[in-house]
PDB file of N, CA and C in Angstrom:
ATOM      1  N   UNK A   1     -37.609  48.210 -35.517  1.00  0.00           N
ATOM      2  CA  UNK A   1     -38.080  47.358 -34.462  1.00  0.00           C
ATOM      3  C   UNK A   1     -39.572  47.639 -34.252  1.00  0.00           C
ATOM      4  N   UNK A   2     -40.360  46.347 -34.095  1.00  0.00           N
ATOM      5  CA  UNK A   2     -41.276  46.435 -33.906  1.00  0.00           C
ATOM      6  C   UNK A   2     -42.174  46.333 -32.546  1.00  0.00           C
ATOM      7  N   UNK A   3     -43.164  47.066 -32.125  1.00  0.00           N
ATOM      8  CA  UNK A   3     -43.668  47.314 -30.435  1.00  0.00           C
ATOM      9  C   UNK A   3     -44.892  46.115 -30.750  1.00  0.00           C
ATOM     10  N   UNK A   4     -44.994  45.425 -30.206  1.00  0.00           N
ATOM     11  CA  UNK A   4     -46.377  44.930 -29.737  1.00  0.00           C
ATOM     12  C   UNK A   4     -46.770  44.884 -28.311  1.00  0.00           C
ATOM     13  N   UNK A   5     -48.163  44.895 -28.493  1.00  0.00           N
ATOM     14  CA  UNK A   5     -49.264  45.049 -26.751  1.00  0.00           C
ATOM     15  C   UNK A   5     -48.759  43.640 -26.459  1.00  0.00           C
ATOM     16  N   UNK A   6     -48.353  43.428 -25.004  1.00  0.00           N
ATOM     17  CA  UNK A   6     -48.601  42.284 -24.579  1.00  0.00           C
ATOM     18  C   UNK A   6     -49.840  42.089 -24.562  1.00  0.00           C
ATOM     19  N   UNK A   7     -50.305  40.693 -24.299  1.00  0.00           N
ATOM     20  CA  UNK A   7     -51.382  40.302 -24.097  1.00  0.00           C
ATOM     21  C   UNK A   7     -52.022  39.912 -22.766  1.00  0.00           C
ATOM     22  N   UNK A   8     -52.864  41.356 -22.261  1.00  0.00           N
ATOM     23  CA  UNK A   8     -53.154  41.092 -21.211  1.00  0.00           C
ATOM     24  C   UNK A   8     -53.934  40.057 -20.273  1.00  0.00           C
ATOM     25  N   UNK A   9     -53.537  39.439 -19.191  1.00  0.00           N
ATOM     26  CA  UNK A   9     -54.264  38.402 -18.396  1.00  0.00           C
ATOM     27  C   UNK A   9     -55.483  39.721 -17.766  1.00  0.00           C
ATOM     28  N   UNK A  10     -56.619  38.551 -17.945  1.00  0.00           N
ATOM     29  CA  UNK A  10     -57.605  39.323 -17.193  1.00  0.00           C
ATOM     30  C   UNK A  10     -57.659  38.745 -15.543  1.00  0.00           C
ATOM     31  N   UNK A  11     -57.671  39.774 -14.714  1.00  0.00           N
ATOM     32  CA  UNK A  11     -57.621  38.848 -13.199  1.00  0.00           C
ATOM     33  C   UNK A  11     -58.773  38.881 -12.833  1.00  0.00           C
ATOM     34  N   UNK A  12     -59.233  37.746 -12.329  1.00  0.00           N
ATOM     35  CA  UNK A  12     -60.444  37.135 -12.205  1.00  0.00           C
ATOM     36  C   UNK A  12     -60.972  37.816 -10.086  1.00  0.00           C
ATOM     37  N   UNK A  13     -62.107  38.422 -10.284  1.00  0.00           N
ATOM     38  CA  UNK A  13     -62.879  39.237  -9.378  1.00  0.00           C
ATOM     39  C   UNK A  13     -63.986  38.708  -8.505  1.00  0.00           C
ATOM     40  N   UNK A  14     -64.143  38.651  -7.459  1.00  0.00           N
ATOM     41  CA  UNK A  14     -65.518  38.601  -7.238  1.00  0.00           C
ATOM     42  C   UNK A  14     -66.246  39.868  -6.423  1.00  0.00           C
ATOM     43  N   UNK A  15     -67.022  39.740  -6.645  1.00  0.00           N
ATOM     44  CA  UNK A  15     -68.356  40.661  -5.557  1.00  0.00           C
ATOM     45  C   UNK A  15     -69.255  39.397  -5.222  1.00  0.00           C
ATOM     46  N   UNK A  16     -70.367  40.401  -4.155  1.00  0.00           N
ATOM     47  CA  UNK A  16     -70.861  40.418  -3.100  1.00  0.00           C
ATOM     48  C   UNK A  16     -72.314  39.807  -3.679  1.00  0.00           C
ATOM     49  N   UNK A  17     -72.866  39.101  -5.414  1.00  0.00           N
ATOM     50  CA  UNK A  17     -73.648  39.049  -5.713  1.00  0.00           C
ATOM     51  C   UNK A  17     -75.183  38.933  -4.776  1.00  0.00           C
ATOM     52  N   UNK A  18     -75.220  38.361  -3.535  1.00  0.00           N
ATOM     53  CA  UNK A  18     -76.509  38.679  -3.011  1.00  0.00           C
ATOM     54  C   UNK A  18     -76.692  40.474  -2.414  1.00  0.00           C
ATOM     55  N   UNK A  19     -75.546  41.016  -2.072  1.00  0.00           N
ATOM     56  CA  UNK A  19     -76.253  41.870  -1.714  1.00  0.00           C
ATOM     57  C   UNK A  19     -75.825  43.357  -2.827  1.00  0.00           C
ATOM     58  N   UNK A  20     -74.942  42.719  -3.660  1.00  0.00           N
ATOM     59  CA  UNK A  20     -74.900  44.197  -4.970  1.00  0.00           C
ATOM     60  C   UNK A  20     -75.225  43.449  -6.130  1.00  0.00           C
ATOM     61  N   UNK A  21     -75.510  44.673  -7.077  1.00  0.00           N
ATOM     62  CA  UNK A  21     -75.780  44.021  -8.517  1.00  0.00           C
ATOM     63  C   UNK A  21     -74.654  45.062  -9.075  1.00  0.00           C
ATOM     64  N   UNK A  22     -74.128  44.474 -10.601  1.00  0.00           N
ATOM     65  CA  UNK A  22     -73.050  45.016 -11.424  1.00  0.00           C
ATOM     66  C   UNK A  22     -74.277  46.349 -12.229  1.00  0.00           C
ATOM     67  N   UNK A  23     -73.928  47.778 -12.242  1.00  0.00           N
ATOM     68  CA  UNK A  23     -74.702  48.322 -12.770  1.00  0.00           C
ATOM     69  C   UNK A  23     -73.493  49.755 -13.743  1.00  0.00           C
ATOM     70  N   UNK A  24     -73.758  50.305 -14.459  1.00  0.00           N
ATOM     71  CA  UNK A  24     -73.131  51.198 -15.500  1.00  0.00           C
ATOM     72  C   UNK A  24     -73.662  52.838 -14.841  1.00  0.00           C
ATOM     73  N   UNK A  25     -73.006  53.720 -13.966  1.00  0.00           N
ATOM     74  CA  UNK A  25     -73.328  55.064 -13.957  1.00  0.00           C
ATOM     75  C   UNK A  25     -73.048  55.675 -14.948  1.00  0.00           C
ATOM     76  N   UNK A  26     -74.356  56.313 -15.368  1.00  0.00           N
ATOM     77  CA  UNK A  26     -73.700  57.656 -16.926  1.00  0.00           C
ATOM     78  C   UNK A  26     -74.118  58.687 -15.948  1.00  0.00           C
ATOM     79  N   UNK A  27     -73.135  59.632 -16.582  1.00  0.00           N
ATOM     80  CA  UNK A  27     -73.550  61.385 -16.223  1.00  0.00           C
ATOM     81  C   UNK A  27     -74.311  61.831 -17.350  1.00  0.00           C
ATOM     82  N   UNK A  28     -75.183  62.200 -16.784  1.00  0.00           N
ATOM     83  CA  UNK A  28     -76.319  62.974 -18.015  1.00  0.00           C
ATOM     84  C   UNK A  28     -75.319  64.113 -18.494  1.00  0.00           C
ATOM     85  N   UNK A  29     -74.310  65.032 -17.920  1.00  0.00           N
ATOM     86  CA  UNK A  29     -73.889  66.085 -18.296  1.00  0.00           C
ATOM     87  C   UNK A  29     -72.777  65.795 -19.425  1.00  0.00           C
ATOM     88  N   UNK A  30     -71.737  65.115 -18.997  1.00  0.00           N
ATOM     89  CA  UNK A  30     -70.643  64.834 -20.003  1.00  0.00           C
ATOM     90  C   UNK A  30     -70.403  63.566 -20.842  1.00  0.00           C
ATOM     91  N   UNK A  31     -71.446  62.326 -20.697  1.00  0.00           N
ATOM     92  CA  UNK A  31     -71.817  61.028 -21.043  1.00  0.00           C
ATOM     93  C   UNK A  31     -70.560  60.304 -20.429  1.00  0.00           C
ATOM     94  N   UNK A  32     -69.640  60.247 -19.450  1.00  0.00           N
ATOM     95  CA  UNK A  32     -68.746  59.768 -18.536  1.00  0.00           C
ATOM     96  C   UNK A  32     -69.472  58.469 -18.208  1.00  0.00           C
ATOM     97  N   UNK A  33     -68.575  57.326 -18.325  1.00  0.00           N
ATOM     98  CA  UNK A  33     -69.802  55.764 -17.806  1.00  0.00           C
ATOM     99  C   UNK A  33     -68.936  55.676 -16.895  1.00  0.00           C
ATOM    100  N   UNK A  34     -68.462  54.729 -15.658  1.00  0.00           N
ATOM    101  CA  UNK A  34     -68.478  54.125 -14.637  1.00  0.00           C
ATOM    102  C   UNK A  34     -68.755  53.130 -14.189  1.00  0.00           C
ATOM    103  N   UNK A  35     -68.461  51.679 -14.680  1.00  0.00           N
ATOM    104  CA  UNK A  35     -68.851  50.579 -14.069  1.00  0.00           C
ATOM    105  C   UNK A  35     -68.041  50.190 -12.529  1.00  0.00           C
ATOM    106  N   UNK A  36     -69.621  49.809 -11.941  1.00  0.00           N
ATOM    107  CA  UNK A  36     -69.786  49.264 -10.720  1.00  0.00           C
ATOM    108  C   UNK A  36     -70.511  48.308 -10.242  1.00  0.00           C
ATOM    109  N   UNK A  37     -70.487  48.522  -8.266  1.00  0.00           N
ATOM    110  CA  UNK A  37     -71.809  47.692  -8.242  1.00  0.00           C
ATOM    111  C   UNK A  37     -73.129  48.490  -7.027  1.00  0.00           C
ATOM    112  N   UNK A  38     -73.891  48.532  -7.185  1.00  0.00           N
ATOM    113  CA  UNK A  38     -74.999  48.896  -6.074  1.00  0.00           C
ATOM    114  C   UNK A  38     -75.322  48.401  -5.406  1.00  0.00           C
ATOM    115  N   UNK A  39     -75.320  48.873  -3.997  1.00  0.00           N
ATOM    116  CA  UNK A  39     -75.911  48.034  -3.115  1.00  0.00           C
ATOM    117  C   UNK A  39     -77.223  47.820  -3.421  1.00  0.00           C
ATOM    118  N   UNK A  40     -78.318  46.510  -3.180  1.00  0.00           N
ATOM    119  CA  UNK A  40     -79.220  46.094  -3.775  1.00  0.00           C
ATOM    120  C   UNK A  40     -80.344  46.683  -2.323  1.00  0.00           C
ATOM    121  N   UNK A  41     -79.785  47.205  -1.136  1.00  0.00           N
ATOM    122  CA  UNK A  41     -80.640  47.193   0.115  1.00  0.00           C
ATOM    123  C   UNK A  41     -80.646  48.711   0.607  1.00  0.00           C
ATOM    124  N   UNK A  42     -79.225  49.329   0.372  1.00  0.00           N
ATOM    125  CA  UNK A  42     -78.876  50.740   0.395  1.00  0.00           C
ATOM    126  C   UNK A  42     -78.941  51.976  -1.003  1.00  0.00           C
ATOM    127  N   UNK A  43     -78.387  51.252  -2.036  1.00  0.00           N
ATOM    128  CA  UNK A  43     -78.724  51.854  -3.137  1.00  0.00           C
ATOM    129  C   UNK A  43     -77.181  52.745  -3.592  1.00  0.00           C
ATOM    130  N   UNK A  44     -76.171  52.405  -2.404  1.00  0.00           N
ATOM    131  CA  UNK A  44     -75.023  52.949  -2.694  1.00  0.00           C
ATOM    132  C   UNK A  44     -74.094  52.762  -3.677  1.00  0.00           C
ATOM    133  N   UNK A  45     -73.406  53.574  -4.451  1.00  0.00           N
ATOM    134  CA  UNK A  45     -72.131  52.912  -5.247  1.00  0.00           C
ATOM    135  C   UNK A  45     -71.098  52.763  -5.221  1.00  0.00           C
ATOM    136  N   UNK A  46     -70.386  51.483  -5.782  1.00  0.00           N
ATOM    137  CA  UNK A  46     -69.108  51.502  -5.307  1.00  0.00           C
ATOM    138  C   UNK A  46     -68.745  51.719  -6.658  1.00  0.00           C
ATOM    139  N   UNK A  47     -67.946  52.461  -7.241  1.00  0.00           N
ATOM    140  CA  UNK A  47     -66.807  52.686  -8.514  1.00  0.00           C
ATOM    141  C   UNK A  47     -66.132  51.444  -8.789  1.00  0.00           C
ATOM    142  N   UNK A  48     -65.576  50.938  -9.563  1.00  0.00           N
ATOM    143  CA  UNK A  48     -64.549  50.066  -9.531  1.00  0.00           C
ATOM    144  C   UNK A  48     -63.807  50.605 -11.137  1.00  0.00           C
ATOM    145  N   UNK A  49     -64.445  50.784 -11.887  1.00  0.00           N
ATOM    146  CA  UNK A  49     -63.232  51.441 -13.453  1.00  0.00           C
ATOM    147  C   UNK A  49     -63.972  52.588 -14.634  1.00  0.00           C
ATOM    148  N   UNK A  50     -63.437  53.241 -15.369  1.00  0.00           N
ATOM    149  CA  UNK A  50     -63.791  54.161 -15.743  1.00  0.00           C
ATOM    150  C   UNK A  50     -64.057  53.253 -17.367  1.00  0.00           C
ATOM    151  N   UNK A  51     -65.530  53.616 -18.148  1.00  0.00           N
ATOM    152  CA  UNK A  51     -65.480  52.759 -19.446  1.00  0.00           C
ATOM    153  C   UNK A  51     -65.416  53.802 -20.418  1.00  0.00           C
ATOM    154  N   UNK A  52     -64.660  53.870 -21.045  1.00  0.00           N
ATOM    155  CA  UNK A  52     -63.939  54.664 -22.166  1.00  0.00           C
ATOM    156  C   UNK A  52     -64.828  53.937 -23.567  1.00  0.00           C
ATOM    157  N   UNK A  53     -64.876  52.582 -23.749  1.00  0.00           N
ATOM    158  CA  UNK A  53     -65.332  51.977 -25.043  1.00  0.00           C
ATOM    159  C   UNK A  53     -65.509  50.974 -24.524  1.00  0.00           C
ATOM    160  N   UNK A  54     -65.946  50.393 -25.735  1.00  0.00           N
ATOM    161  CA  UNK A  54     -66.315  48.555 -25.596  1.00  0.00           C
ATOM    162  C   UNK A  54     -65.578  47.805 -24.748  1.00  0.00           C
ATOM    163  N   UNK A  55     -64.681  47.813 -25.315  1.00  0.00           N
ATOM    164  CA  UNK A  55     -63.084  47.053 -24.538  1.00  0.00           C
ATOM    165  C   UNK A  55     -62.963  47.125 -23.207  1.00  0.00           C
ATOM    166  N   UNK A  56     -63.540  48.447 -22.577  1.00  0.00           N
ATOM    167  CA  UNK A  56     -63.489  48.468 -21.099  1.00  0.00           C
ATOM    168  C   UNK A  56     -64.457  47.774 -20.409  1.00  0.00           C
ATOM    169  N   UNK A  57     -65.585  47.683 -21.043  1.00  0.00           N
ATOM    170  CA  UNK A  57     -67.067  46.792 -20.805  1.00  0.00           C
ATOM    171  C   UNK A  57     -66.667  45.498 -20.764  1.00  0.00           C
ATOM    172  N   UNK A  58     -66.340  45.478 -21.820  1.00  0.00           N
ATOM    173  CA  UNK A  58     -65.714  43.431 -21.863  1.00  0.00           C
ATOM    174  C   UNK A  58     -64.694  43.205 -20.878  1.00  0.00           C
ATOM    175  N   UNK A  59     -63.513  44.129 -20.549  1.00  0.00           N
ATOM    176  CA  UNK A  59     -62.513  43.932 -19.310  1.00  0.00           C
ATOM    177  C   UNK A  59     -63.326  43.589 -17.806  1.00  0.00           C
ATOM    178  N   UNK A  60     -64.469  44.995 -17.860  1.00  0.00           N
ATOM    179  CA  UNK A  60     -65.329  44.703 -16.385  1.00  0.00           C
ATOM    180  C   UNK A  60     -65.923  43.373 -16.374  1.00  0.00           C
ATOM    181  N   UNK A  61     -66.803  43.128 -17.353  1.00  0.00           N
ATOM    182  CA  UNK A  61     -67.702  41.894 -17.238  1.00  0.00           C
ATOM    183  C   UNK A  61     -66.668  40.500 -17.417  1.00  0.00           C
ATOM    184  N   UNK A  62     -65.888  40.085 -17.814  1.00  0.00           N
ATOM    185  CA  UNK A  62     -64.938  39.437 -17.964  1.00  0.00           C
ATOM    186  C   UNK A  62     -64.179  39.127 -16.209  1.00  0.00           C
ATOM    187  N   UNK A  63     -63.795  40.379 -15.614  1.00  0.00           N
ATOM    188  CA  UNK A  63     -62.939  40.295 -14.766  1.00  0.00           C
ATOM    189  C   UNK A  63     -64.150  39.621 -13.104  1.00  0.00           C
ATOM    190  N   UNK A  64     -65.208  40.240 -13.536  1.00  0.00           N
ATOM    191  CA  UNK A  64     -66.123  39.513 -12.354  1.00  0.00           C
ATOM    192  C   UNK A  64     -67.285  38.542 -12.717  1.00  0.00           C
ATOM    193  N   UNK A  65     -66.822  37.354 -14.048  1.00  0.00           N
ATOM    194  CA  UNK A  65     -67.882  36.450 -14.269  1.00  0.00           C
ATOM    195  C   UNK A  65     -69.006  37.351 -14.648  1.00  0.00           C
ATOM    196  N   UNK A  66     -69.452  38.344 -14.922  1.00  0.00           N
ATOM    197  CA  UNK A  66     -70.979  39.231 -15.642  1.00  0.00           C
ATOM    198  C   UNK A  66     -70.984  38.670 -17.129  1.00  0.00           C
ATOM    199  N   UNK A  67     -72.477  38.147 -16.925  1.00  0.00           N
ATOM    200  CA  UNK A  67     -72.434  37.880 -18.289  1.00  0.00           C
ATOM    201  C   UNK A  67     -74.406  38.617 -18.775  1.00  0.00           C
ATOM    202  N   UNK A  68     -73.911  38.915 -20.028  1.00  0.00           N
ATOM    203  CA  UNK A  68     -75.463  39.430 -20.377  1.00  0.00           C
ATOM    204  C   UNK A  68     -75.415  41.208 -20.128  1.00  0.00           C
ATOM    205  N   UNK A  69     -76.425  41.532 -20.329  1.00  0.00           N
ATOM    206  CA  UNK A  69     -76.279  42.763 -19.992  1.00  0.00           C
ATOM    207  C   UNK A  69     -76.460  43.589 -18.843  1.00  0.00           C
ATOM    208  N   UNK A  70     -75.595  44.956 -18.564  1.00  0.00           N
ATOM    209  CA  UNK A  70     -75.988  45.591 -17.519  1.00  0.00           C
ATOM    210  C   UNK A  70     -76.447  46.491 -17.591  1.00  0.00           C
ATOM    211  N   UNK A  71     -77.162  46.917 -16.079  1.00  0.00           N
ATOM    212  CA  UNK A  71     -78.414  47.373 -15.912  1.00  0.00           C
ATOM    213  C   UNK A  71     -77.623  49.274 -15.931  1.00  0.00           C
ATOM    214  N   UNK A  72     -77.907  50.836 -16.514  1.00  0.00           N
ATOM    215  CA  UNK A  72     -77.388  51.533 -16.372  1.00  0.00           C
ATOM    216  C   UNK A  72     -78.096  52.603 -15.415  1.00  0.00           C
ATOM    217  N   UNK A  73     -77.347  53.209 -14.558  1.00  0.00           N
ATOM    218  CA  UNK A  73     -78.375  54.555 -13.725  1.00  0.00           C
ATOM    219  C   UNK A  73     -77.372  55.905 -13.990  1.00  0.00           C
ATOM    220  N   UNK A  74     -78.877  56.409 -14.062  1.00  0.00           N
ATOM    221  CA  UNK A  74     -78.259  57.744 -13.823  1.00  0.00           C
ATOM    222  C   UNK A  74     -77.904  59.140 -12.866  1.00  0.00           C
TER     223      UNK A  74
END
């Protein structure tokens, strides 16, 4: 018998685009990424998923309309 992945639905997200932007935290120490968003007035972050590889990049940007590239801090 054979296993296959279902095929996951991506669920569609929004944010707060005037007052956050979608941005990528790396840790300089262990290269750990973190996509989120920053507040654009406070500078705060909110977490939203942990990016392991590509696939997790395309899930984030996918799930909240981001298209193009994002901006990374450290």
């Amino acid at each position: 018998m054979f296993f296959r992945k279902k095929d996951k639905q991506i669920q569609k997200k929004s944010y707060d685009s005037a007052n956050q932007k979608p941005v990528i935290k790396c840790s300089i120490c262990n290269g750990e990424q973190v996509a989120g968003f920053q507040d654009v007035h406070t500078g705060s972050f909110e977490e939203v998923m942990l990016i392991r590889n590509s696939e997790d990049l395309f899930v984030f940007k996918s799930q909240y309309g981001i298209e193009g590239d994002i901006s990374k801090i450290y």
